[in-house]
Protein backbone atom coordinates (compact mmCIF):
# COMPACT_ATOMS: atom_id res chain seq x y z
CA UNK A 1 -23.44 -64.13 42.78
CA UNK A 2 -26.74 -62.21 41.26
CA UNK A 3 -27.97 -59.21 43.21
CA UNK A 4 -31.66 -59.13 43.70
CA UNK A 5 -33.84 -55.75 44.19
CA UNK A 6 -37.21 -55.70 45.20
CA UNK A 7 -39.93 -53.48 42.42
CA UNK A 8 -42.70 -51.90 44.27
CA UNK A 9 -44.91 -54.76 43.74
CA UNK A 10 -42.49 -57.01 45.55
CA UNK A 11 -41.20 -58.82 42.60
CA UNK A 12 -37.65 -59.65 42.89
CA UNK A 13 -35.17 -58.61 39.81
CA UNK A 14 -31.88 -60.61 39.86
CA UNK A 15 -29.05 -58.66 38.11
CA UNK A 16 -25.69 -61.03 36.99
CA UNK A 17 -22.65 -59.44 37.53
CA UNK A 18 -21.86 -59.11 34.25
CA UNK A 19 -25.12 -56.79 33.51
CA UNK A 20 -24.00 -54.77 36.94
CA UNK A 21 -21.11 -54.07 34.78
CA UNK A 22 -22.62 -53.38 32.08
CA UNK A 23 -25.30 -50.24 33.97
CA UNK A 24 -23.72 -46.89 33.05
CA UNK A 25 -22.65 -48.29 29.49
CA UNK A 26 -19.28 -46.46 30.19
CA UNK A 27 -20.94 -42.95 30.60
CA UNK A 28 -22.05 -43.11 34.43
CA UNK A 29 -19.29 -43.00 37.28
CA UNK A 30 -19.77 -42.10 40.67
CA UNK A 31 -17.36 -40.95 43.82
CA UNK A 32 -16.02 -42.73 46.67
CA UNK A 33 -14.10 -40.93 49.19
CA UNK A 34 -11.28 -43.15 50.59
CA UNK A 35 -8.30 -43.74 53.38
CA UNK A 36 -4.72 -43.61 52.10
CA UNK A 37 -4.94 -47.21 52.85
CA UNK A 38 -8.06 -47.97 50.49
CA UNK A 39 -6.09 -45.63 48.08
CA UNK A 40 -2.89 -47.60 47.88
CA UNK A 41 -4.81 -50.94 47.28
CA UNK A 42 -6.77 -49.54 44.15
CA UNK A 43 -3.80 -47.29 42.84
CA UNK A 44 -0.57 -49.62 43.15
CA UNK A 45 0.88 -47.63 40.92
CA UNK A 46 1.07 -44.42 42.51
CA UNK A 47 3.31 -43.71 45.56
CA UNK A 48 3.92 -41.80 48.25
CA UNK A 49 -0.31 -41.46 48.79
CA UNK A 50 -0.29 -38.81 51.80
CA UNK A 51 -1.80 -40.00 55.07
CA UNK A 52 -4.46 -37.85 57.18
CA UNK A 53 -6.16 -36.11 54.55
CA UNK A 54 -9.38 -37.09 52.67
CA UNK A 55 -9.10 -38.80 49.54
CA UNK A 56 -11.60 -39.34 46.74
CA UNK A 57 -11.84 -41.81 43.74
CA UNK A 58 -13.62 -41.17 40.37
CA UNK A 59 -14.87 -45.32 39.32
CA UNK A 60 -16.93 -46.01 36.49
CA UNK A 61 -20.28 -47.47 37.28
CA UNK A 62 -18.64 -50.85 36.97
CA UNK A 63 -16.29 -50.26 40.25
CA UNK A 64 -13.60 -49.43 38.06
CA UNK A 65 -11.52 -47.21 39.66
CA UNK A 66 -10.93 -43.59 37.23
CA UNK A 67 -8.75 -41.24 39.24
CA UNK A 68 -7.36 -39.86 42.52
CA UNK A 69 -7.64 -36.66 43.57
CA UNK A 70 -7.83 -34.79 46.83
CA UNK A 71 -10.68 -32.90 46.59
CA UNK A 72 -14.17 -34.14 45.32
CA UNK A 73 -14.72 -30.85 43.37
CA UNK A 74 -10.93 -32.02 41.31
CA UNK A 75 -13.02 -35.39 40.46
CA UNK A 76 -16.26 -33.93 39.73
CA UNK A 77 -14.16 -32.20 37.22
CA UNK A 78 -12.37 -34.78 35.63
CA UNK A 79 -15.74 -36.33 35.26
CA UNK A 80 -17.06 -33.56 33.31
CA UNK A 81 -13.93 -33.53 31.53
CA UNK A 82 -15.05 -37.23 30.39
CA UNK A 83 -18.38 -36.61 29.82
CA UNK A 84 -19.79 -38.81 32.62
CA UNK A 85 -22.57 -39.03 34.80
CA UNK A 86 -22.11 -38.95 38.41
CA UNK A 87 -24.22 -41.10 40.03
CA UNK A 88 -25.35 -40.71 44.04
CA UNK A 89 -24.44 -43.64 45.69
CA UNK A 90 -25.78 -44.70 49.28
């Protein structure tokens, strides 16, 4: 499945996934805040992921998902602490 984008003079770009997952060349990430739930499913690993409180994900700019951490300011750290971007995502 290709994504398309529109340029201001209405042409259409189609990017591949593969080049999606290629943007950030491994130096752009971005935040996601997520449920426990969402956090479970993309961390198997770790357990015991507390309920009721907000959550937030570091991911490269290939949807990879980084780190978990409580608090956005703990991932915008570990970010800096990797030398990446962050990227605002809408």
């Amino acid at each position: 499945m290709n994504k398309q984008m529109k340029t201001s003079n209405s042409e259409k770009l189609t990017i591949s996934p593969v080049e999606l997952a290629q943007l950030g060349d491994g130096k752009v990430a971005y935040i996601k805040e997520l449920t426990a739930k969402q956090a479970g499913k993309l961390f198997p690993a770790i357990e015991g992921i507390p309920k009721g409180i907000p959550l937030f994900a570091l991911h490269a700019a290939d949807g990879t998902p980084l780190a978990l951490t409580d608090s956005r300011h703990a991932a915008l750290n570990h970010a800096s602490e990797d030398d990446l971007s962050i990227a605002s995502v809408h």
